[in-house]
Protein backbone atom coordinates (compact mmCIF):
# COMPACT_ATOMS: atom_id res chain seq x y z
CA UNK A 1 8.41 -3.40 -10.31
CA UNK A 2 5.22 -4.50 -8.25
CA UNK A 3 6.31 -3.86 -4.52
CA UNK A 4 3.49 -4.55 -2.16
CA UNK A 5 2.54 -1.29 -0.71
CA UNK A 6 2.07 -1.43 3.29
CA UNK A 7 -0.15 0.54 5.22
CA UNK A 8 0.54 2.04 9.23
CA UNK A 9 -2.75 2.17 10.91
CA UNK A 10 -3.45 6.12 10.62
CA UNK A 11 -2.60 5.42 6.31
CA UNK A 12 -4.92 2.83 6.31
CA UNK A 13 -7.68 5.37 8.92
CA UNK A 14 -7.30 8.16 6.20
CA UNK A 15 -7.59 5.37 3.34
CA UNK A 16 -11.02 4.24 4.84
CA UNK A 17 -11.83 7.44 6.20
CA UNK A 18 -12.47 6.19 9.93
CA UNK A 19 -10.28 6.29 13.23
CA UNK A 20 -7.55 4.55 13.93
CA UNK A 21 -9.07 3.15 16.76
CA UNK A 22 -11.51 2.10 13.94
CA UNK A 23 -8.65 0.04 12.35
CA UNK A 24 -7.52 -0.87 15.53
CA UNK A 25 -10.81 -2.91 16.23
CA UNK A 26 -10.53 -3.99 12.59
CA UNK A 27 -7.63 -5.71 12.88
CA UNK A 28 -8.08 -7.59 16.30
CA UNK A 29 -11.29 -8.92 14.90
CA UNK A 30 -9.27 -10.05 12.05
CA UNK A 31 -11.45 -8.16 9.48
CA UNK A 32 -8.69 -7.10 7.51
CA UNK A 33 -5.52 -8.67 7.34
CA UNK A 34 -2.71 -6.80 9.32
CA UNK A 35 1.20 -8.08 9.98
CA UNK A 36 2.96 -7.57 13.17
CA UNK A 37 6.27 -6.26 13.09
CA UNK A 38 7.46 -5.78 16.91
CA UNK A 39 4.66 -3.74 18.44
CA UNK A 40 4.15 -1.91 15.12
CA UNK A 41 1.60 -2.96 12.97
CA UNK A 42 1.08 -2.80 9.03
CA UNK A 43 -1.65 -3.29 6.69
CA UNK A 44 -0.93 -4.36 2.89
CA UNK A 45 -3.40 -2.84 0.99
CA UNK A 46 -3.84 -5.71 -1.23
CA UNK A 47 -5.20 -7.61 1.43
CA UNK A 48 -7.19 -4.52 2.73
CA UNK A 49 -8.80 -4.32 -0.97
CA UNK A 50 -9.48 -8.08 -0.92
CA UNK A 51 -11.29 -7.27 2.38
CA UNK A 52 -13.40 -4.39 0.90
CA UNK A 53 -14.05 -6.28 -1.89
CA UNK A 54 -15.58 -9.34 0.04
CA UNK A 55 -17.33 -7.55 2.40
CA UNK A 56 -21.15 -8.28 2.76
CA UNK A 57 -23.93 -6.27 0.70
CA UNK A 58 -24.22 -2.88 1.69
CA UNK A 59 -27.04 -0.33 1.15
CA UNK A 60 -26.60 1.82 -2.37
CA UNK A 61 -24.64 4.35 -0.46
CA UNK A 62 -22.54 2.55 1.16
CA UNK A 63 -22.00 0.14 -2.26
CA UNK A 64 -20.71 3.43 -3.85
CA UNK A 65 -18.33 4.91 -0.39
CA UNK A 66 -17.19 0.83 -0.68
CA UNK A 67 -16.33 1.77 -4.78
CA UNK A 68 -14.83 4.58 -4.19
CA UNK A 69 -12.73 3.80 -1.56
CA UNK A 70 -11.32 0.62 -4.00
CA UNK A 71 -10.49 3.37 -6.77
CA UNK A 72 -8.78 5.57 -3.97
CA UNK A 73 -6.97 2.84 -2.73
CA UNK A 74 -5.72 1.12 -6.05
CA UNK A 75 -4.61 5.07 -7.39
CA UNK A 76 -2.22 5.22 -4.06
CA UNK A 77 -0.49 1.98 -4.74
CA UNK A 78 0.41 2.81 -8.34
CA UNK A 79 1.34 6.55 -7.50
CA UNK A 80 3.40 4.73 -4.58
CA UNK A 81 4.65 1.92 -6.90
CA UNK A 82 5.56 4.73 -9.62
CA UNK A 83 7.69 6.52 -7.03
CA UNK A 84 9.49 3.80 -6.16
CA UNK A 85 10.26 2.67 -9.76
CA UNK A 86 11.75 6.41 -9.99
CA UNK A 87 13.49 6.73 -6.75
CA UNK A 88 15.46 3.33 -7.79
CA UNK A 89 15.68 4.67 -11.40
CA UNK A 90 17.40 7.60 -10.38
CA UNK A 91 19.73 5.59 -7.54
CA UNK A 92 20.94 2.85 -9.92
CA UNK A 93 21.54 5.16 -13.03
CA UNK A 94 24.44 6.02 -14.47
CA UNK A 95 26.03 7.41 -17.77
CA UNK A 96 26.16 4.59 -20.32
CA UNK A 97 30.08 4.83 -20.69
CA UNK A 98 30.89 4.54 -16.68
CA UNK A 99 29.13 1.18 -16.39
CA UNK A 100 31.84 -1.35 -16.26
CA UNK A 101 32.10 -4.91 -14.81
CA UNK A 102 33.25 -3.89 -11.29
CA UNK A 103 30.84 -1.04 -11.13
CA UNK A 104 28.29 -2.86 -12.12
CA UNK A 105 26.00 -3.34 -8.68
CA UNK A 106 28.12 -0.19 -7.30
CA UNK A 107 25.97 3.46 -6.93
CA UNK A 108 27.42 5.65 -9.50
């Protein structure tokens, strides 16, 4: 299963290790992509990686802060990704002989 993973602002702060008046900014100068969900607003991190990725050339430091944070970021989706998978595993499980027609899309 390959749900997109979605960032709140102070996720996406820790992720990039600035403030969330940092991400604020980012996001109002469209910088990095960001969806608007009432007054709440969310981040997917595939579009924040996209934005890391095409950002302009940085000084040596920076190029390896900008590498790590990539590898940071792409390790949280797939432990995030992995939980799901199990927290739905576990939900939609059941014993082999208790799956029937009716019970089929029913909890067990």
């Amino acid at each position: 299963m390959n749900a997109p993973t979605i960032l709140t602002v102070p996720e996406a702060a820790d992720l990039l290790k600035v403030s969330a008046w940092s991400v604020y900014e980012m996001v109002r100068q469209k910088k990095i992509p960001a969806l608007r969900i009432g007054r709440a607003i969310r981040i997917p991190l595939e579009g924040l990686l996209e934005s890391l990725a095409s950002a302009p050339e940085l000084e040596p430091q920076e190029q390896d802060l900008k590498r790590d944070l990539i590898a940071e970021a792409r390790q949280l989706y797939r432990r995030q990704v992995q939980a799901t998978e199990r927290a739905l595993s576990a939900l939609w499980s059941c014993p082999a002989g208790d799956v029937t027609p009716e019970r089929r899309w029913k909890r067990c």
